[in-house]
PDB file of N, CA and C in Angstrom:
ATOM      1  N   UNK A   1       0.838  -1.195   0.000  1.00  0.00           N
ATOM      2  CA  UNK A   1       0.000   0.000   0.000  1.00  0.00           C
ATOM      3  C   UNK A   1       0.875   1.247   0.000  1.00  0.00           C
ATOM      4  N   UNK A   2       0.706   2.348  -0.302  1.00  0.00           N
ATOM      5  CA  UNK A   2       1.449   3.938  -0.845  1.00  0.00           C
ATOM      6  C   UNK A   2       1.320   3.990   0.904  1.00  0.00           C
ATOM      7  N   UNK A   3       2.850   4.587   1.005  1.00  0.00           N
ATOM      8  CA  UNK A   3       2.621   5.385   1.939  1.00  0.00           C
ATOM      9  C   UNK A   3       2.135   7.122   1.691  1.00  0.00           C
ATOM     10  N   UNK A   4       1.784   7.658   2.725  1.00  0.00           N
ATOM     11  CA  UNK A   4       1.405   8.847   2.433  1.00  0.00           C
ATOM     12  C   UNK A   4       1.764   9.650   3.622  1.00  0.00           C
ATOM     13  N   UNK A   5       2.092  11.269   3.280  1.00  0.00           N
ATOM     14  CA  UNK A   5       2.895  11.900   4.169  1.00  0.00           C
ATOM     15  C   UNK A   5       1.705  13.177   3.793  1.00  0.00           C
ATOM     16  N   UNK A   6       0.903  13.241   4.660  1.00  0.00           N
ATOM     17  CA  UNK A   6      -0.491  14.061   4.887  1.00  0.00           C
ATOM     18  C   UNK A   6      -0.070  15.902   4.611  1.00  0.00           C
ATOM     19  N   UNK A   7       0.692  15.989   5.177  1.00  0.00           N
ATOM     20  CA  UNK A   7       0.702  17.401   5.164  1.00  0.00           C
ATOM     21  C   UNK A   7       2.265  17.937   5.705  1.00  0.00           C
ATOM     22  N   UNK A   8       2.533  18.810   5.097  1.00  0.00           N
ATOM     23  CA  UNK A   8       3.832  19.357   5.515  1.00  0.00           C
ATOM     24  C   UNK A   8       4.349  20.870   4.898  1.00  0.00           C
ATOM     25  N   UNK A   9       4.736  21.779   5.906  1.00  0.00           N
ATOM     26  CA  UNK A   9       4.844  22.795   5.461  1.00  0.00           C
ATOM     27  C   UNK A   9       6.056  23.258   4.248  1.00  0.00           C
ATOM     28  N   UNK A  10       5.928  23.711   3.112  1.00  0.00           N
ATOM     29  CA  UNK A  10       7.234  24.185   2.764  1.00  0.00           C
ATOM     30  C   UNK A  10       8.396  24.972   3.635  1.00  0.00           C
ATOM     31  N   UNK A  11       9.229  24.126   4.016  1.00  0.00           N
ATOM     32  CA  UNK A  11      10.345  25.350   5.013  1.00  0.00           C
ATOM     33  C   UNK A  11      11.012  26.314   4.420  1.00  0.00           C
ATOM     34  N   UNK A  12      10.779  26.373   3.007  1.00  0.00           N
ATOM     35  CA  UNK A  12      11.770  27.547   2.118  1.00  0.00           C
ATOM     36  C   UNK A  12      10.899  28.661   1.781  1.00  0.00           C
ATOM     37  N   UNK A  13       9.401  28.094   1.561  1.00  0.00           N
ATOM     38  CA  UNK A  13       8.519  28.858   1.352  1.00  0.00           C
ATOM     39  C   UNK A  13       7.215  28.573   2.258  1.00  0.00           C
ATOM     40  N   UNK A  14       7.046  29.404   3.670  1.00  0.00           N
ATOM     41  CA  UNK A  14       5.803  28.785   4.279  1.00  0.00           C
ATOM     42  C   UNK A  14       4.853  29.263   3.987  1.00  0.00           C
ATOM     43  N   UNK A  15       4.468  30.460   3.156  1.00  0.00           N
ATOM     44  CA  UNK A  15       2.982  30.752   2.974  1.00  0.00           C
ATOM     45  C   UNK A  15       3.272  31.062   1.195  1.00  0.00           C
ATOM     46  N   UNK A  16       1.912  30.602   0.475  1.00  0.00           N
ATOM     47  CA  UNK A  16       1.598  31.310  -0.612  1.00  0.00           C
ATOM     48  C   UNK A  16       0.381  32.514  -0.548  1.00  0.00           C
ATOM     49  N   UNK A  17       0.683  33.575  -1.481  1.00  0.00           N
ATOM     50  CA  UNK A  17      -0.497  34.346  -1.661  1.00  0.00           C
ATOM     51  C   UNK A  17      -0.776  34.743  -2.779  1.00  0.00           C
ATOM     52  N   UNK A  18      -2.044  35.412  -3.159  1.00  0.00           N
ATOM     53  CA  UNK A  18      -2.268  35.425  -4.390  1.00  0.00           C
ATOM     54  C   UNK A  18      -2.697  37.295  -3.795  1.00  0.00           C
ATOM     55  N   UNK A  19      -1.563  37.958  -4.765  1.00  0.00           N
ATOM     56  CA  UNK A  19      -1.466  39.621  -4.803  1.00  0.00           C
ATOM     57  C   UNK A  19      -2.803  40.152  -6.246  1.00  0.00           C
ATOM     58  N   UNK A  20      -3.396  40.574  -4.830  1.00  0.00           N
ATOM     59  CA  UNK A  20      -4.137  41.627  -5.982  1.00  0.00           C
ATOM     60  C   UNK A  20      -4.013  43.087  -7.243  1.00  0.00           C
ATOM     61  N   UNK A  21      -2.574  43.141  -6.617  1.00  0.00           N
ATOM     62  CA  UNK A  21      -2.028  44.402  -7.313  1.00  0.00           C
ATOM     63  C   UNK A  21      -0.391  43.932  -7.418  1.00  0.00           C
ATOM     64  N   UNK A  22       0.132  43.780  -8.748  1.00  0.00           N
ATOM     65  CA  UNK A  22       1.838  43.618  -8.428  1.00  0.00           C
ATOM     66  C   UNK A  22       2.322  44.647  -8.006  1.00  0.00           C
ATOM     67  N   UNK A  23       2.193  45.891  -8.500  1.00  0.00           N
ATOM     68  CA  UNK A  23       2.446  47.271  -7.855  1.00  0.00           C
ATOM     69  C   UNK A  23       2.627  47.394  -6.771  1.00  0.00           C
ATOM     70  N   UNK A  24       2.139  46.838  -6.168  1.00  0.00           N
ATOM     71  CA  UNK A  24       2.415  46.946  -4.411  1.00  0.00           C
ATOM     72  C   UNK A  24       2.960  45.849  -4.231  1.00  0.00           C
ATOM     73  N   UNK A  25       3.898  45.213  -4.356  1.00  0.00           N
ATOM     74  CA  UNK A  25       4.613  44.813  -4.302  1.00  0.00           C
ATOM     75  C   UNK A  25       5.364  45.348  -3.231  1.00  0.00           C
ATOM     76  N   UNK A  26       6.102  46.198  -3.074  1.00  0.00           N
ATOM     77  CA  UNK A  26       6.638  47.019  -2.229  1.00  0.00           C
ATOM     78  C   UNK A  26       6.112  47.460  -0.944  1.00  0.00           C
ATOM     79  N   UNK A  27       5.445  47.697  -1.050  1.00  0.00           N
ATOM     80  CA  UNK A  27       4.005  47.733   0.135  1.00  0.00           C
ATOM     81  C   UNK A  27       3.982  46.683   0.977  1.00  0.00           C
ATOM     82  N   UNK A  28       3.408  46.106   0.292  1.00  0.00           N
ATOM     83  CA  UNK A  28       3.492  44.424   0.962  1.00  0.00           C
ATOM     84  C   UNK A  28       4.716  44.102   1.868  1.00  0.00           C
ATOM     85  N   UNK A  29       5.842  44.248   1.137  1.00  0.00           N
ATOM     86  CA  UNK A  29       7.462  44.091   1.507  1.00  0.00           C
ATOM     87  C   UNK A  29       7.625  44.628   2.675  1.00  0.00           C
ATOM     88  N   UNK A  30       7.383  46.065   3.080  1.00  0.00           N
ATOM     89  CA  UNK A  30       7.754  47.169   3.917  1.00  0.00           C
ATOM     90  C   UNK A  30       7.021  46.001   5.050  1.00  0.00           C
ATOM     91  N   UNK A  31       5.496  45.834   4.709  1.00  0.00           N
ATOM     92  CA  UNK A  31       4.860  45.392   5.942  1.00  0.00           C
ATOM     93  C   UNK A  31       5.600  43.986   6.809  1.00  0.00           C
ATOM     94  N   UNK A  32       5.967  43.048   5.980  1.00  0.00           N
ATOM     95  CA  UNK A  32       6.189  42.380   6.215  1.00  0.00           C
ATOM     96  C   UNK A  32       7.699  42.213   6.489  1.00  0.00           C
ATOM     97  N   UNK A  33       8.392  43.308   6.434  1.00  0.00           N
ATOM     98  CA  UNK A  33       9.990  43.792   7.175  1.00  0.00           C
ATOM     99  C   UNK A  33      10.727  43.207   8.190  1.00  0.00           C
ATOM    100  N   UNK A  34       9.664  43.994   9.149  1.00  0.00           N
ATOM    101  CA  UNK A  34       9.710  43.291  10.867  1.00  0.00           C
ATOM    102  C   UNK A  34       9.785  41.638  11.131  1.00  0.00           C
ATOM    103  N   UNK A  35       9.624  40.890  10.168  1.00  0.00           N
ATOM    104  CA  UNK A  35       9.872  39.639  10.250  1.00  0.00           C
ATOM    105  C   UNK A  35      10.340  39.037   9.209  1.00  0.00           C
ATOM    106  N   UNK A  36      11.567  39.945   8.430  1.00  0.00           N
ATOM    107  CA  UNK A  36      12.744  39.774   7.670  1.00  0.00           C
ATOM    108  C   UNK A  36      12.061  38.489   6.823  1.00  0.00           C
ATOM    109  N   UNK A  37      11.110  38.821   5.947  1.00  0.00           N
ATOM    110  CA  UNK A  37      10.589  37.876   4.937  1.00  0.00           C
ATOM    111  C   UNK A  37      10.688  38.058   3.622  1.00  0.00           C
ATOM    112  N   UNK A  38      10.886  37.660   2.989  1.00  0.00           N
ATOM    113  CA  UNK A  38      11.224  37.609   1.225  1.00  0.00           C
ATOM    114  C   UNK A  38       9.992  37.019   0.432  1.00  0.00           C
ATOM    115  N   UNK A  39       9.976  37.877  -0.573  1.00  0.00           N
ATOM    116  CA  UNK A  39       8.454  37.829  -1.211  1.00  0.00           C
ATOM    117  C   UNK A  39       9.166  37.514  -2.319  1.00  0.00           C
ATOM    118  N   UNK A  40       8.796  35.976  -3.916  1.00  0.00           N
ATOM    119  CA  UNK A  40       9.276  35.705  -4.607  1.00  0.00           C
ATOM    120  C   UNK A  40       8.130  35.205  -5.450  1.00  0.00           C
ATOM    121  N   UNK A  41       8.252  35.264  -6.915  1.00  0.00           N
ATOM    122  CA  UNK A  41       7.609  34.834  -7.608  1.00  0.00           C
ATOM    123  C   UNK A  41       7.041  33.677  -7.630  1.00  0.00           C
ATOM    124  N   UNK A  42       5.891  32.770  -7.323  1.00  0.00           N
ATOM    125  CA  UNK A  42       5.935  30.977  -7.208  1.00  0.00           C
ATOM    126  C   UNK A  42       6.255  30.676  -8.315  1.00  0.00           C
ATOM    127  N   UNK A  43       5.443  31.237  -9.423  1.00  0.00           N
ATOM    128  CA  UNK A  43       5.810  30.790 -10.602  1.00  0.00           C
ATOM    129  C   UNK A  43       6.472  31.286 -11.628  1.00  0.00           C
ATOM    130  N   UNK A  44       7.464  32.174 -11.355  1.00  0.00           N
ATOM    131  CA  UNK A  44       8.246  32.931 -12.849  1.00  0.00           C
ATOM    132  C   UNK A  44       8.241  32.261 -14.025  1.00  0.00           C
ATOM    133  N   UNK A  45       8.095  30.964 -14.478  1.00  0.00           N
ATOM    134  CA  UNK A  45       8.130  30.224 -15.800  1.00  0.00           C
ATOM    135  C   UNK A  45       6.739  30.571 -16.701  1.00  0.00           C
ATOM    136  N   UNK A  46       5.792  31.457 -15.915  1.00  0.00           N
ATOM    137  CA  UNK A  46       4.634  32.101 -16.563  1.00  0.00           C
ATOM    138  C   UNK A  46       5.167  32.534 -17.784  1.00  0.00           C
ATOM    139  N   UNK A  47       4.810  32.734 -18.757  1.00  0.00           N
ATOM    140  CA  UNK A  47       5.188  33.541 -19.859  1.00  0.00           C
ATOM    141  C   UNK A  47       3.965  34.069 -20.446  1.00  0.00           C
ATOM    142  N   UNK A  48       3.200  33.769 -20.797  1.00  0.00           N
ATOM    143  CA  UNK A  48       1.824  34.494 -20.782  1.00  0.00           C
ATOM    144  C   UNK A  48       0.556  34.448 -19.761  1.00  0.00           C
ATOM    145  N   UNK A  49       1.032  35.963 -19.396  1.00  0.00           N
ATOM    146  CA  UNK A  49       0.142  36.287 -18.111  1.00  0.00           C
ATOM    147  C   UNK A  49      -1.891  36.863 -18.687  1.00  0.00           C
ATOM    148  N   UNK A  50      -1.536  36.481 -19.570  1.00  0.00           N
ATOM    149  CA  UNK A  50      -3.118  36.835 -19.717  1.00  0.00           C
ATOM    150  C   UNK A  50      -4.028  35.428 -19.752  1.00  0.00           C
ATOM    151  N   UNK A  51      -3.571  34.401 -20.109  1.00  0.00           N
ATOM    152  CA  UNK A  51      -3.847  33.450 -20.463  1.00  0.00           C
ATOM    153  C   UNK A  51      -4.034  32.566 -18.739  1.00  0.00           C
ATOM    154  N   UNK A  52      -3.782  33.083 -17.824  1.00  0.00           N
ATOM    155  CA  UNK A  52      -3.366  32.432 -16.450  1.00  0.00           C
ATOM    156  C   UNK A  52      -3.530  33.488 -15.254  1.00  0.00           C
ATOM    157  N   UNK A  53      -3.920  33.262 -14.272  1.00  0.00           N
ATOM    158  CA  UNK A  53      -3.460  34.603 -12.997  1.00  0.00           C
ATOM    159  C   UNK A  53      -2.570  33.835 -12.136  1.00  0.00           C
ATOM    160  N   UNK A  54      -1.460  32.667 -12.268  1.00  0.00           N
ATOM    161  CA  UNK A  54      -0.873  31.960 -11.290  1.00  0.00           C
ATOM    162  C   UNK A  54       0.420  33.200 -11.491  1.00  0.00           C
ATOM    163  N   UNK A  55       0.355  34.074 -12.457  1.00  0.00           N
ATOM    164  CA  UNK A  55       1.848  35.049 -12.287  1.00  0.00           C
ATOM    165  C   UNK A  55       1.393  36.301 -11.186  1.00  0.00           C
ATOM    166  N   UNK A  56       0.101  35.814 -10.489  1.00  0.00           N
ATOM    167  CA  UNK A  56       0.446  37.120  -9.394  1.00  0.00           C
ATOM    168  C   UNK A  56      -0.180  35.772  -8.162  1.00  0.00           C
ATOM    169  N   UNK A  57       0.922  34.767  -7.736  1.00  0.00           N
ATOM    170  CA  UNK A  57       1.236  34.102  -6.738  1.00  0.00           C
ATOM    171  C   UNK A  57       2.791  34.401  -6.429  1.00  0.00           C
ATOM    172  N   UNK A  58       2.402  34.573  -5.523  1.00  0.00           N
ATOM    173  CA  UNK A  58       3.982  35.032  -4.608  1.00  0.00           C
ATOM    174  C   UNK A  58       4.691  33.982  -3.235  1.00  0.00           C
ATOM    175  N   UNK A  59       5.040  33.554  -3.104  1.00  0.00           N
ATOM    176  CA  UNK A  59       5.873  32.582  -1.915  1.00  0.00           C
ATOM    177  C   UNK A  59       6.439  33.684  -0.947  1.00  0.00           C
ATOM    178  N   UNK A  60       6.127  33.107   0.094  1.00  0.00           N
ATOM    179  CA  UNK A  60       6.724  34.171   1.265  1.00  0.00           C
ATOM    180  C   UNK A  60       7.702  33.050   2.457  1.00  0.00           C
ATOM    181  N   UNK A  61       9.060  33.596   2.350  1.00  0.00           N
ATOM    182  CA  UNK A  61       9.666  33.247   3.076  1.00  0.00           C
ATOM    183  C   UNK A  61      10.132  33.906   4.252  1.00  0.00           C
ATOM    184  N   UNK A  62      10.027  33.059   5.309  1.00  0.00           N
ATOM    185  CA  UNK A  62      10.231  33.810   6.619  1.00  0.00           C
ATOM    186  C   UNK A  62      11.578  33.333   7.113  1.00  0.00           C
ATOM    187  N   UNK A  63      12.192  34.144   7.903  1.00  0.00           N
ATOM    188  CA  UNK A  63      13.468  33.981   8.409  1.00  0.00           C
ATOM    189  C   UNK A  63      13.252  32.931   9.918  1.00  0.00           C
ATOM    190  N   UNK A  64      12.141  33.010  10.467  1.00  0.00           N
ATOM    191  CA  UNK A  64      11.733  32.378  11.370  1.00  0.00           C
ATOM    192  C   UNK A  64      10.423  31.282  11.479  1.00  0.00           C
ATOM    193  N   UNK A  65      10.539  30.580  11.389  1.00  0.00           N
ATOM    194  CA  UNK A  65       8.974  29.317  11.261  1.00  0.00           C
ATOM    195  C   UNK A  65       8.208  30.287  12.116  1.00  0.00           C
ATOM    196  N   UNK A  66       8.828  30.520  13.187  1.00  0.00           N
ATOM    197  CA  UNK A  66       7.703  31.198  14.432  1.00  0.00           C
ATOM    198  C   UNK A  66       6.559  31.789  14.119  1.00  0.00           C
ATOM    199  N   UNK A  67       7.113  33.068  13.141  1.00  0.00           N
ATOM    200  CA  UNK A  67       6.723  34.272  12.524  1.00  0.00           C
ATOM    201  C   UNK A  67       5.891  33.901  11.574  1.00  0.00           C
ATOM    202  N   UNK A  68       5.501  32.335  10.988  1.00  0.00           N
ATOM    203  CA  UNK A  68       4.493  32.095  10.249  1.00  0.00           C
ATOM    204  C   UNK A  68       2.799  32.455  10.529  1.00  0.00           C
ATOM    205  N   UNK A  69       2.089  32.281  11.558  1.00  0.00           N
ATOM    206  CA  UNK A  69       1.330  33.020  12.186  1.00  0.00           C
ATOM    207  C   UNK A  69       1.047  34.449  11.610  1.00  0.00           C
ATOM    208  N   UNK A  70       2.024  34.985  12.396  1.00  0.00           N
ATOM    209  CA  UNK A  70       2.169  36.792  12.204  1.00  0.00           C
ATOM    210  C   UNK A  70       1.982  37.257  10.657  1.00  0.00           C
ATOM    211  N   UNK A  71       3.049  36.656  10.457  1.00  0.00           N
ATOM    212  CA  UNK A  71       2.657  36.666   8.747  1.00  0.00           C
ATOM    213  C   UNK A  71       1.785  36.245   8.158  1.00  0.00           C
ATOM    214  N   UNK A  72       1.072  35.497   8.583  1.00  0.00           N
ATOM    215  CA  UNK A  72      -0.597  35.102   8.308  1.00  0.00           C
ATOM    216  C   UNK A  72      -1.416  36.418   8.173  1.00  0.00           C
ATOM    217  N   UNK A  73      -1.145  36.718   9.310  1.00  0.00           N
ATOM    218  CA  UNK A  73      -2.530  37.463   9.956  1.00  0.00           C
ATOM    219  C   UNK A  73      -2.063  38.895   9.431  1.00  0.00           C
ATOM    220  N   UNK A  74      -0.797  39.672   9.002  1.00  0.00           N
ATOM    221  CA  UNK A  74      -0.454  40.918   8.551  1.00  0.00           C
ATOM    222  C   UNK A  74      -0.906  40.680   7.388  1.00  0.00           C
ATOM    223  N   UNK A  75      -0.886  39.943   6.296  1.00  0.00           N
ATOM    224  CA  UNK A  75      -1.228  39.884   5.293  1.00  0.00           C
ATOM    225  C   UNK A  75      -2.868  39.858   5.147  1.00  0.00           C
ATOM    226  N   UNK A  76      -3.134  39.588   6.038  1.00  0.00           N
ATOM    227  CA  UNK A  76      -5.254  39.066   5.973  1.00  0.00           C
ATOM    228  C   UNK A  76      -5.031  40.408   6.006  1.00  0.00           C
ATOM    229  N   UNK A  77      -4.695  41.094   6.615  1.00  0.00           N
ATOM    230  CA  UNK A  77      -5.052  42.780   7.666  1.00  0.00           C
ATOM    231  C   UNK A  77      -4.788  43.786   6.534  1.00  0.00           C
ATOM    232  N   UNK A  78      -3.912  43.188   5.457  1.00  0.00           N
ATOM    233  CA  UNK A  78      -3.452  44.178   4.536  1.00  0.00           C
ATOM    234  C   UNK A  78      -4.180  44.817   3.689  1.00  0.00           C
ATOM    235  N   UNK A  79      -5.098  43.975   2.996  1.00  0.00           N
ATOM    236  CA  UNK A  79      -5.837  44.064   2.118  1.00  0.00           C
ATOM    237  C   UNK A  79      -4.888  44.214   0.886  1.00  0.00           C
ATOM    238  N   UNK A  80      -3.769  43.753   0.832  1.00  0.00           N
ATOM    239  CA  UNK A  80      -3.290  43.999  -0.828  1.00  0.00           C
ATOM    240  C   UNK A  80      -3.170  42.601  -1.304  1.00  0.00           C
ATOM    241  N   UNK A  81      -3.705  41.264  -0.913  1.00  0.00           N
ATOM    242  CA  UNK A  81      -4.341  39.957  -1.271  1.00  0.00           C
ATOM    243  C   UNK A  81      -5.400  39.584  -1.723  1.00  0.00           C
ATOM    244  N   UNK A  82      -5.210  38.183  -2.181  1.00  0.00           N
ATOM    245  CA  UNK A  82      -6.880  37.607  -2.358  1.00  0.00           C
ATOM    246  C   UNK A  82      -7.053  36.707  -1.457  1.00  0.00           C
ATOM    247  N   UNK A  83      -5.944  36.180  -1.025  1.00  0.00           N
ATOM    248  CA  UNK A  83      -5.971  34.959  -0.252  1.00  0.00           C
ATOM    249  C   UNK A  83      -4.457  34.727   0.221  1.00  0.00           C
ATOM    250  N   UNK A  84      -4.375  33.982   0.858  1.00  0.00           N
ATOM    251  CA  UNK A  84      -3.143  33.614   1.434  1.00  0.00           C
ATOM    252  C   UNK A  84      -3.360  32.143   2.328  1.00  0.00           C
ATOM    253  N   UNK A  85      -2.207  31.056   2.018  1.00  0.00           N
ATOM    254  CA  UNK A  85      -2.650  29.662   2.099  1.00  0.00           C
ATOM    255  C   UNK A  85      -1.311  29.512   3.082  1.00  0.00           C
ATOM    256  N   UNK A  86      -1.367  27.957   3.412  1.00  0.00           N
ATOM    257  CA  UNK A  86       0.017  27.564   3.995  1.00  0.00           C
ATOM    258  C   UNK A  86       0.975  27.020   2.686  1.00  0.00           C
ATOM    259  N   UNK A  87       1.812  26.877   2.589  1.00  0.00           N
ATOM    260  CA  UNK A  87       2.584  26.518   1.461  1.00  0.00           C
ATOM    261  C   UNK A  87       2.453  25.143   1.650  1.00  0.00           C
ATOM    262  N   UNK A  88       1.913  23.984   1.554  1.00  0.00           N
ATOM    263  CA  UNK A  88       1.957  22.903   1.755  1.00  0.00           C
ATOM    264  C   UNK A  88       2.427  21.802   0.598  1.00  0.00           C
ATOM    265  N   UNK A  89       3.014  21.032   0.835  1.00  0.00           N
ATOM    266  CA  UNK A  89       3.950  19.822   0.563  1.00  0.00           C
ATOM    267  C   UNK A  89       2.870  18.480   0.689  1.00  0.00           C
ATOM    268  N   UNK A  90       2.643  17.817  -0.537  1.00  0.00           N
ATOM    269  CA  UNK A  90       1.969  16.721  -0.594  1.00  0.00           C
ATOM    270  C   UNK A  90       2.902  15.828  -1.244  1.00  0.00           C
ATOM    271  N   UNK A  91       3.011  15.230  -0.479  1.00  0.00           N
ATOM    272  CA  UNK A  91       3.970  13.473  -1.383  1.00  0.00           C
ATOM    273  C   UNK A  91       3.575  12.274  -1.197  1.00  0.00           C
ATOM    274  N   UNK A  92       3.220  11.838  -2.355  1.00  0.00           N
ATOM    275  CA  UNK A  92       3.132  10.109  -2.134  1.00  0.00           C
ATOM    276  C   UNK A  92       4.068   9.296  -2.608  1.00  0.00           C
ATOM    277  N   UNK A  93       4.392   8.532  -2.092  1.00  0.00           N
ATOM    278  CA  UNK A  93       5.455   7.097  -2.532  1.00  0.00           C
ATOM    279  C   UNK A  93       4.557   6.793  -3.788  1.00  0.00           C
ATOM    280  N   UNK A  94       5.787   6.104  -4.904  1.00  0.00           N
ATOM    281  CA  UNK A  94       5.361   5.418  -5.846  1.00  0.00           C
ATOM    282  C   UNK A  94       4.090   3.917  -5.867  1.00  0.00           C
ATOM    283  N   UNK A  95       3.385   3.807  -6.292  1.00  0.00           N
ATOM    284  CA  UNK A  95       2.983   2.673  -6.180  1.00  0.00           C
ATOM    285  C   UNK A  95       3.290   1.363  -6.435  1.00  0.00           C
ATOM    286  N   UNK A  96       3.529  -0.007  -6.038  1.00  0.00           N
ATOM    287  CA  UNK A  96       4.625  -0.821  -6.421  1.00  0.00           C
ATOM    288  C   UNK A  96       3.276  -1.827  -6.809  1.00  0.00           C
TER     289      UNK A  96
END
């Protein structure tokens, strides 16, 4: 039988969000400062952004797991999102 590994956070990237404005971009950044986090493209291999909206998903990396929370909840508060998820990791073993 597959094993299965239920849920697991990305540690490089713990939250995804989906930005309502790229422009603020910067905005976003400033807020999220105080807990030395890095905002990165999920998907840069987009090449046509009309055809898709996965080119305004962003990965947020935190310098601290702790600070995952906080960074939750600054981003709900922001209003420059649509949503914001846990970055989660699904893997199954091959089937034999």
């Amino acid at each position: 039988s597959p094993k299965m590994m239920a849920y697991e956070s990305n540690s490089s990237a713990e939250l995804l969000i989906d930005i309502k404005d790229k422009s603020k971009i910067a905005e976003l950044t400033k807020l999220l400062d105080p807990l030395q986090a890095k905002l990165e493209q999920a998907f840069p291999e987009i090449k046509d952004t009309t055809s898709t909206e996965l080119d305004d998903y962003y990965t947020v990396d935190l310098k601290n797991l702790s600070d995952t929370t906080s960074a939750f909840e600054i981003l709900l508060k922001s209003g420059l999102i649509d949503d914001v998820e846990y970055n989660e990791v699904y893997a199954l073993s091959p089937v034999e």
